[in-house]
PDB file of N, CA and C in Angstrom:
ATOM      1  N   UNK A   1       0.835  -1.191   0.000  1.00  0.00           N
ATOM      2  CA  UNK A   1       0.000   0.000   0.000  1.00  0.00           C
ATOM      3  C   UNK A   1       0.872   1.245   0.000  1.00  0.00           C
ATOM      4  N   UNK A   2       0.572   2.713  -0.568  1.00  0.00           N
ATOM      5  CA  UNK A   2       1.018   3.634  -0.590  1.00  0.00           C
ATOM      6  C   UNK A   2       1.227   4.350   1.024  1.00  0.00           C
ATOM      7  N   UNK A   3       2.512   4.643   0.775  1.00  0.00           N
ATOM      8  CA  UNK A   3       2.600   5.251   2.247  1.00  0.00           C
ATOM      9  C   UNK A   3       2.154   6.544   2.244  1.00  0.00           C
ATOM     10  N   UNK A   4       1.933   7.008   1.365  1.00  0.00           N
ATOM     11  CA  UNK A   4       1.488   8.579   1.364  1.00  0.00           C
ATOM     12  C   UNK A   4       0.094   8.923   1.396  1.00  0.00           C
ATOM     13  N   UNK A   5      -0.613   7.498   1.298  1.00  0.00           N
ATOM     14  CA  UNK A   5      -2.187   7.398   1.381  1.00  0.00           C
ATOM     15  C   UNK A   5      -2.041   7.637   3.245  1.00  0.00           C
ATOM     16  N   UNK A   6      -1.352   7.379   3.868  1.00  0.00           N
ATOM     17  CA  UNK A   6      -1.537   7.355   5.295  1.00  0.00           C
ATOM     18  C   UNK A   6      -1.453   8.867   6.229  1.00  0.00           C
ATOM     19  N   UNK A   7      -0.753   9.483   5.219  1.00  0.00           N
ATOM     20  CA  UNK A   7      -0.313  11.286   5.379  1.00  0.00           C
ATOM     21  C   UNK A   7      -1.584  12.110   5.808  1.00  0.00           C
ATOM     22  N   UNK A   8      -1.338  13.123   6.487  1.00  0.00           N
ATOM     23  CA  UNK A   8      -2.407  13.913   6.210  1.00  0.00           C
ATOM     24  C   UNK A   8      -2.464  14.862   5.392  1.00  0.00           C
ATOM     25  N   UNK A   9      -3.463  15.080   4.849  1.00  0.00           N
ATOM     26  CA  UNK A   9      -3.780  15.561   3.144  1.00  0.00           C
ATOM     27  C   UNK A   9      -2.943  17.269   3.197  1.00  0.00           C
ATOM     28  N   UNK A  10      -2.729  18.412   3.999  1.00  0.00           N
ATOM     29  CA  UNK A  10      -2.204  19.236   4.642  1.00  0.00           C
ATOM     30  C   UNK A  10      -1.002  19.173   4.629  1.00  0.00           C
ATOM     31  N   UNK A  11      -0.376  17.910   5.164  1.00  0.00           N
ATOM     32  CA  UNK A  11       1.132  18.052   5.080  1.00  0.00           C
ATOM     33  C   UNK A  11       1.601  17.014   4.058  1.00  0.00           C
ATOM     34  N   UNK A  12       0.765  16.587   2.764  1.00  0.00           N
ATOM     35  CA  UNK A  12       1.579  15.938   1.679  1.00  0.00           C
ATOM     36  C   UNK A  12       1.423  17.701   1.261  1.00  0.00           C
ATOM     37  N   UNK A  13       0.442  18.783   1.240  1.00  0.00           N
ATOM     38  CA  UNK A  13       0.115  19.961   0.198  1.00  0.00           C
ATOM     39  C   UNK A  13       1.684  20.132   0.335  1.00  0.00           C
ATOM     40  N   UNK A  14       1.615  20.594   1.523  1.00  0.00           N
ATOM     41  CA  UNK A  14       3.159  21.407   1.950  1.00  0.00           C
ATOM     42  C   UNK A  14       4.340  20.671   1.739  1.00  0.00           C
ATOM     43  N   UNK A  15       4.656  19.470   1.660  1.00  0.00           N
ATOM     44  CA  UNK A  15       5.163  18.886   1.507  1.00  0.00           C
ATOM     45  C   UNK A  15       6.205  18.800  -0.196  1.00  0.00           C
ATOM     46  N   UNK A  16       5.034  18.909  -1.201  1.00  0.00           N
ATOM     47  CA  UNK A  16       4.918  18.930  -2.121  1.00  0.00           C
ATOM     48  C   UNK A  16       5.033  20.540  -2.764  1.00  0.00           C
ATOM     49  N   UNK A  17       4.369  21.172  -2.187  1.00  0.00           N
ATOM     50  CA  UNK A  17       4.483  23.073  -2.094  1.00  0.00           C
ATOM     51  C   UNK A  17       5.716  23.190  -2.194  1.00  0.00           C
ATOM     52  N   UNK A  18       6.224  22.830  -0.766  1.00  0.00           N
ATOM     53  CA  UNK A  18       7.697  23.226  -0.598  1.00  0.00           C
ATOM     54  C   UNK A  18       9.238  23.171  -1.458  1.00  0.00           C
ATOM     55  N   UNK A  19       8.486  21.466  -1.961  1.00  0.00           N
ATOM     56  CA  UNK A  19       9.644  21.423  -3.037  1.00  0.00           C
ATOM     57  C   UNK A  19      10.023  22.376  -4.109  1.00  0.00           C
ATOM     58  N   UNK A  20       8.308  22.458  -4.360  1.00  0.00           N
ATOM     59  CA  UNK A  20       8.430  22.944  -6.065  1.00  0.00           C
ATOM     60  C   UNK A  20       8.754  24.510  -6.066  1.00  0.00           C
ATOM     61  N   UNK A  21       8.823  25.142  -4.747  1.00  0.00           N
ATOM     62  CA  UNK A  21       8.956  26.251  -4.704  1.00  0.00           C
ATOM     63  C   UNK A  21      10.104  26.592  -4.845  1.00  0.00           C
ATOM     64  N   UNK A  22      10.751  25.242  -3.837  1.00  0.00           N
ATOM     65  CA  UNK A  22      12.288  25.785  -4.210  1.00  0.00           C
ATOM     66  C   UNK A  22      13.026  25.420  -5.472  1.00  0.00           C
ATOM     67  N   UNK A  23      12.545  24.141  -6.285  1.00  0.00           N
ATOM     68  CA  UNK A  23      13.311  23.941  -7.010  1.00  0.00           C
ATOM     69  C   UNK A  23      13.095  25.163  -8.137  1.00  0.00           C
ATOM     70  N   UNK A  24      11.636  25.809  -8.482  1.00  0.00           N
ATOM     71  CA  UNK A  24      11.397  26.697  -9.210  1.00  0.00           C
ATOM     72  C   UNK A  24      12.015  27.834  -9.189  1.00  0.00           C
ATOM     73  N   UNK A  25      11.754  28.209  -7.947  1.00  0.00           N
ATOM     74  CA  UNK A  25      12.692  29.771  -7.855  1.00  0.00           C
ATOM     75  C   UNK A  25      14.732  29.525  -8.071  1.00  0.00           C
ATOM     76  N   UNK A  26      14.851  28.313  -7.923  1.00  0.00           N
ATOM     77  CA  UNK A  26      16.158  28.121  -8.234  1.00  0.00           C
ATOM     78  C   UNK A  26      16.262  28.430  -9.764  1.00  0.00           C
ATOM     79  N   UNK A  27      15.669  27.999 -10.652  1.00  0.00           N
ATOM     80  CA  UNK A  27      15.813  27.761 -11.839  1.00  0.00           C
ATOM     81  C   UNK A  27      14.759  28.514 -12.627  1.00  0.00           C
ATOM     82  N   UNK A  28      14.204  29.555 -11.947  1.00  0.00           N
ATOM     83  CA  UNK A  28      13.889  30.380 -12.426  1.00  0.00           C
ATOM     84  C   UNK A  28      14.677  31.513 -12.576  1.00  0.00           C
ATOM     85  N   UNK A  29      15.380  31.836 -10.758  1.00  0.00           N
ATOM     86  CA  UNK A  29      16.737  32.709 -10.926  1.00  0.00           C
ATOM     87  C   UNK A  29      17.635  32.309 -11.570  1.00  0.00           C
ATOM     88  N   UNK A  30      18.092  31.088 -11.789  1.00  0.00           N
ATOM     89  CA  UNK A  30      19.353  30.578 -12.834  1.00  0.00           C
ATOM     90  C   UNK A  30      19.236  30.887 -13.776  1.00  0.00           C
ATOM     91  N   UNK A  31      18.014  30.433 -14.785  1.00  0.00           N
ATOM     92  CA  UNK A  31      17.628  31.221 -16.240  1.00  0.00           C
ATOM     93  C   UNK A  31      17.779  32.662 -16.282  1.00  0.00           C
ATOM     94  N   UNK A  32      16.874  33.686 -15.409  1.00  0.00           N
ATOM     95  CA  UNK A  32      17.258  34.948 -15.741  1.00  0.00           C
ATOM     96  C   UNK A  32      18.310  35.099 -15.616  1.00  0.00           C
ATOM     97  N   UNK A  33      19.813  34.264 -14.951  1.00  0.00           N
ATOM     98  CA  UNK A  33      21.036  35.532 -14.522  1.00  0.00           C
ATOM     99  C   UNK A  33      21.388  34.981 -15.962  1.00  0.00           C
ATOM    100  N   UNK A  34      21.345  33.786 -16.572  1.00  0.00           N
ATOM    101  CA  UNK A  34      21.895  33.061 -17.945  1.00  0.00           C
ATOM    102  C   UNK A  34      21.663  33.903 -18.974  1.00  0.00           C
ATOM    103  N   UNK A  35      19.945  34.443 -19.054  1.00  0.00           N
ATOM    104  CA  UNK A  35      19.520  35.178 -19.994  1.00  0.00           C
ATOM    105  C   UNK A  35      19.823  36.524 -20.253  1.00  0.00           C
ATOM    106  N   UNK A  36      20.093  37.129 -18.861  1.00  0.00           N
ATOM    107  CA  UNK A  36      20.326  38.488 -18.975  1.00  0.00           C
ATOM    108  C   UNK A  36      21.549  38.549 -18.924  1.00  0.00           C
ATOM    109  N   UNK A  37      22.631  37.851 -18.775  1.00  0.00           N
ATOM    110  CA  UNK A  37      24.004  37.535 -18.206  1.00  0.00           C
ATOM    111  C   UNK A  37      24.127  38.704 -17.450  1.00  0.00           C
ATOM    112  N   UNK A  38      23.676  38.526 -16.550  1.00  0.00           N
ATOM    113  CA  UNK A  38      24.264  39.418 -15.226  1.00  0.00           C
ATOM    114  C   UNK A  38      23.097  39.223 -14.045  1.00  0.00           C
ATOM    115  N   UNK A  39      24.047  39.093 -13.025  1.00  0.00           N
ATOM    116  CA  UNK A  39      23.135  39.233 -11.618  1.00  0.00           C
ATOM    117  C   UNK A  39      22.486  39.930 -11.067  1.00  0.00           C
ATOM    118  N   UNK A  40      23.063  41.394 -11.422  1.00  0.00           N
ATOM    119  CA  UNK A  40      22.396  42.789 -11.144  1.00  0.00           C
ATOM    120  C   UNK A  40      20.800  42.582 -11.908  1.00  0.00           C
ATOM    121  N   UNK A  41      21.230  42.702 -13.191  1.00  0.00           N
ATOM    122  CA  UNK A  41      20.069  42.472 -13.844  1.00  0.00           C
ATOM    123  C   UNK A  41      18.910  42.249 -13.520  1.00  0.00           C
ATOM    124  N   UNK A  42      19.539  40.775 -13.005  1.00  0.00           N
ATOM    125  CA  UNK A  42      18.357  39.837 -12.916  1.00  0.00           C
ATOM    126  C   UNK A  42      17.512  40.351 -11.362  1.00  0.00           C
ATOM    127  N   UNK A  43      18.444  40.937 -10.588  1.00  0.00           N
ATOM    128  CA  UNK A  43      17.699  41.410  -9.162  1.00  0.00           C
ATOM    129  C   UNK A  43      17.346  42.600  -9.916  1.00  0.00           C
ATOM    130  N   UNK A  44      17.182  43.735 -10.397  1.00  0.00           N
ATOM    131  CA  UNK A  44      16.255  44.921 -10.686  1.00  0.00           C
ATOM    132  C   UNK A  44      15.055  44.235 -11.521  1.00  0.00           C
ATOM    133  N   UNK A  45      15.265  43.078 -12.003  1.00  0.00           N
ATOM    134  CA  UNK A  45      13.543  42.173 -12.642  1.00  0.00           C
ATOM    135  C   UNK A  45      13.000  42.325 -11.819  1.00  0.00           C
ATOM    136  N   UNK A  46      13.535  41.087 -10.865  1.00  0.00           N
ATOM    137  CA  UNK A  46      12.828  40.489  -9.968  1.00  0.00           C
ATOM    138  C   UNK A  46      12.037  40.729  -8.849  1.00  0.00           C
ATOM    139  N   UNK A  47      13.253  41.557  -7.991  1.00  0.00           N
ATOM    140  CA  UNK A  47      13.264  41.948  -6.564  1.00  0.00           C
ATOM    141  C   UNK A  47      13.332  43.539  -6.465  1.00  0.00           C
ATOM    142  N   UNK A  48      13.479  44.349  -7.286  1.00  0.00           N
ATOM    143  CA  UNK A  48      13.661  46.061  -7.028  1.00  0.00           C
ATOM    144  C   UNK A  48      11.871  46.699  -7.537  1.00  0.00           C
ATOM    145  N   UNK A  49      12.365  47.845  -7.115  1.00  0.00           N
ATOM    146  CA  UNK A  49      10.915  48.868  -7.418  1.00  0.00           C
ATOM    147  C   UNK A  49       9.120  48.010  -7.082  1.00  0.00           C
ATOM    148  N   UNK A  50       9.384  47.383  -6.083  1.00  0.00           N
ATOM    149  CA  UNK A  50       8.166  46.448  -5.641  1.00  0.00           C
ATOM    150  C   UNK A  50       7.730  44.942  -6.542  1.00  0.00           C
ATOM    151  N   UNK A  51       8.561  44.589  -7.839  1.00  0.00           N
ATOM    152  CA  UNK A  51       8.482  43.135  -8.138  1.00  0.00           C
ATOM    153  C   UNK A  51       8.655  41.983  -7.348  1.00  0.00           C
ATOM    154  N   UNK A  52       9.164  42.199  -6.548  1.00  0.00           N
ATOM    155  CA  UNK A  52       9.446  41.038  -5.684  1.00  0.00           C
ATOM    156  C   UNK A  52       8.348  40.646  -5.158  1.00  0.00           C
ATOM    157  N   UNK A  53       7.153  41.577  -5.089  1.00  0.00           N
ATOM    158  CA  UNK A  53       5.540  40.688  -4.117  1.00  0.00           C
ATOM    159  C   UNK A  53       4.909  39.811  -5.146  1.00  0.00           C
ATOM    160  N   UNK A  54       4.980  40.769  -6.434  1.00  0.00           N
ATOM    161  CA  UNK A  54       4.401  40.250  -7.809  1.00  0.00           C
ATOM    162  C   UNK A  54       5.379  38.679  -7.936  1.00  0.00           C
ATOM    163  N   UNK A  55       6.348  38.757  -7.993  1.00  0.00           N
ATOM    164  CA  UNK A  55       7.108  37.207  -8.175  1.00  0.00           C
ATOM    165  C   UNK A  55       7.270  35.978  -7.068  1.00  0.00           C
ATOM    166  N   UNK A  56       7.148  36.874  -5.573  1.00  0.00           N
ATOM    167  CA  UNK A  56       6.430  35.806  -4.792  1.00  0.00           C
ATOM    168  C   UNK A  56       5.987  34.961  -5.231  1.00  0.00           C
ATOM    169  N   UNK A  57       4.605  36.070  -5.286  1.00  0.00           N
ATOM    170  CA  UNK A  57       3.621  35.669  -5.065  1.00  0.00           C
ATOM    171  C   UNK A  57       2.917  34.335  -6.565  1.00  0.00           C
ATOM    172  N   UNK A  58       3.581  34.796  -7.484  1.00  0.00           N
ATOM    173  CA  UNK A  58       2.979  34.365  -8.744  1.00  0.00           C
ATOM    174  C   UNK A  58       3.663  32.482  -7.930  1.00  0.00           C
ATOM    175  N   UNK A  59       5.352  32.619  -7.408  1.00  0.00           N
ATOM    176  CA  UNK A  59       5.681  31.802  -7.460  1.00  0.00           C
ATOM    177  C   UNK A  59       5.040  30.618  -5.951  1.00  0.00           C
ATOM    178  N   UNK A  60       4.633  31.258  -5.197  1.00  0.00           N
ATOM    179  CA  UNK A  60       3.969  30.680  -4.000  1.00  0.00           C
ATOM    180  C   UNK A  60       2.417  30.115  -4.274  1.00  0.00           C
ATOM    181  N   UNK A  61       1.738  31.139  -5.853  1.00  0.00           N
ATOM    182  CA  UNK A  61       0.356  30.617  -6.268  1.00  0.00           C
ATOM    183  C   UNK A  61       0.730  29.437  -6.952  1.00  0.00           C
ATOM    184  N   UNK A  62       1.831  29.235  -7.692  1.00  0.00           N
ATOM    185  CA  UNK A  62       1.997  28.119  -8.533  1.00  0.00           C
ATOM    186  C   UNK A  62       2.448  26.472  -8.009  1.00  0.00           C
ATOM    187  N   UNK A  63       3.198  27.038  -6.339  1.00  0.00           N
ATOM    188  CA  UNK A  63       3.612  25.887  -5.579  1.00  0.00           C
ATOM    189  C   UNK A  63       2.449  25.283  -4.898  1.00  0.00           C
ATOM    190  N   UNK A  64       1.617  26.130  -4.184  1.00  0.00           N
ATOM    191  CA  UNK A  64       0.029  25.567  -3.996  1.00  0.00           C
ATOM    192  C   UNK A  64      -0.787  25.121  -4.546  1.00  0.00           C
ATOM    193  N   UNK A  65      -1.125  25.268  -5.779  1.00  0.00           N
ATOM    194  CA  UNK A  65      -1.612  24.575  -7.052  1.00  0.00           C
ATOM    195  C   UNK A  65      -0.986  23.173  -7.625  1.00  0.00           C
ATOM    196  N   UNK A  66      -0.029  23.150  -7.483  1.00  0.00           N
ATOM    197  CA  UNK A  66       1.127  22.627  -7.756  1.00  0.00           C
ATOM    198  C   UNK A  66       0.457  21.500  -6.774  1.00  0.00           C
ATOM    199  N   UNK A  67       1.550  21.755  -5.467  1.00  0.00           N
ATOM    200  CA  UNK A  67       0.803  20.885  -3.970  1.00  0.00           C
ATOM    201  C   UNK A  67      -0.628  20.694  -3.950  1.00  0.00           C
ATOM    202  N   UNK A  68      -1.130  20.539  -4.215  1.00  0.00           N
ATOM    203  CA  UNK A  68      -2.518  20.513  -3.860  1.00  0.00           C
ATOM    204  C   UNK A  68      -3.110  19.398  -5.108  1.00  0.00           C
ATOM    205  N   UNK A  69      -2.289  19.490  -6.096  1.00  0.00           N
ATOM    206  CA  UNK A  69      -2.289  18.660  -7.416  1.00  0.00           C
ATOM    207  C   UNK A  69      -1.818  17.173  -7.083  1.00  0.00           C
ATOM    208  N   UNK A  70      -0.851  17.296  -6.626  1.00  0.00           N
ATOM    209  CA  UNK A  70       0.172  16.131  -6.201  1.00  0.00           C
ATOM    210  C   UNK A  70      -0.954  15.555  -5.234  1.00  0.00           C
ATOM    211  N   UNK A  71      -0.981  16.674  -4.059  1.00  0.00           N
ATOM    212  CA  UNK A  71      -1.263  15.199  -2.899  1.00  0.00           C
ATOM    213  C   UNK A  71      -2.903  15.129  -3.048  1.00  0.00           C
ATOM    214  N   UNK A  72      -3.361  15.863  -3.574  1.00  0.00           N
ATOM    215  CA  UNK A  72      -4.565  14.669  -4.404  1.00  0.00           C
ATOM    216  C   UNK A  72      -4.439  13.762  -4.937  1.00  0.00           C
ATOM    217  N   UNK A  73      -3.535  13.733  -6.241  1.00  0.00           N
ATOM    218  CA  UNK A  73      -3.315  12.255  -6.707  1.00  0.00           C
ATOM    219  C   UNK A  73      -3.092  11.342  -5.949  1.00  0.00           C
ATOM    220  N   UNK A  74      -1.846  11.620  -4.491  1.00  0.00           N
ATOM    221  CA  UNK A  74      -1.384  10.619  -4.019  1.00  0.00           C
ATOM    222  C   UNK A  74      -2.361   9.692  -3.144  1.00  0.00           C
ATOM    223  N   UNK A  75      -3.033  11.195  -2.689  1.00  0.00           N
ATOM    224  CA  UNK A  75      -4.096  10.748  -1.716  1.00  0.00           C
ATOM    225  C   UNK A  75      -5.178   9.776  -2.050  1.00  0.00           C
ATOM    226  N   UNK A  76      -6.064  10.340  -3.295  1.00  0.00           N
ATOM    227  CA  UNK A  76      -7.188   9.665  -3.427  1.00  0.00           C
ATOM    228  C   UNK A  76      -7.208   9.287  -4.818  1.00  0.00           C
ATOM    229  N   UNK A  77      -6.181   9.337  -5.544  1.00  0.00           N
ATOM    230  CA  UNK A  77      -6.207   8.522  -7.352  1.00  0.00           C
ATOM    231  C   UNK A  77      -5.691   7.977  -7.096  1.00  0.00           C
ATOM    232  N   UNK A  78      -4.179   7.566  -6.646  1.00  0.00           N
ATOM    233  CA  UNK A  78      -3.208   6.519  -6.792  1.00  0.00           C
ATOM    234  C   UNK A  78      -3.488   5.611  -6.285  1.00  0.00           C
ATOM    235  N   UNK A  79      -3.474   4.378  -6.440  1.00  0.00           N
ATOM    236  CA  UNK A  79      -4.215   3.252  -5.630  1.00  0.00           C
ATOM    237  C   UNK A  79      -2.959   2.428  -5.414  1.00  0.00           C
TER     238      UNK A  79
END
């Protein structure tokens, strides 16, 4: 039997949230410093003149969606 069927549905979300947040924002910042070749750069995108709530946030809506995707499947499709 699935061990993740035994989880509570809350902490597979977060569980699953957490990853994708980080692996995303890793390799989301990696691409921009690649694309823009420079680091500066890529922090006046991202993080200057108030972008940084806007990119949070886009990236914290996408890890919850994300989580919430997963540990449904795990929870109640995967058999």
């Amino acid at each position: 039997m699935n061990k993740l069927k035994n989880e509570p549905f809350f902490r597979l979300v977060l569980r699953f949230a957490t990853i994708f947040f980080i692996l995303i924002f890793i390799m989301e910042t990696g691409f921009s410093i690649l694309k823009n070749s420079s680091f500066s750069i890529m922090l006046k995108q991202y993080f200057f003149d108030g972008n940084w709530q806007h990119y949070l946030l886009r990236l914290l809506l996408m890890a919850i969606a994300y989580g919430l995707f997963m540990a449904g499947y795990y929870k109640f499709i995967k058999k």
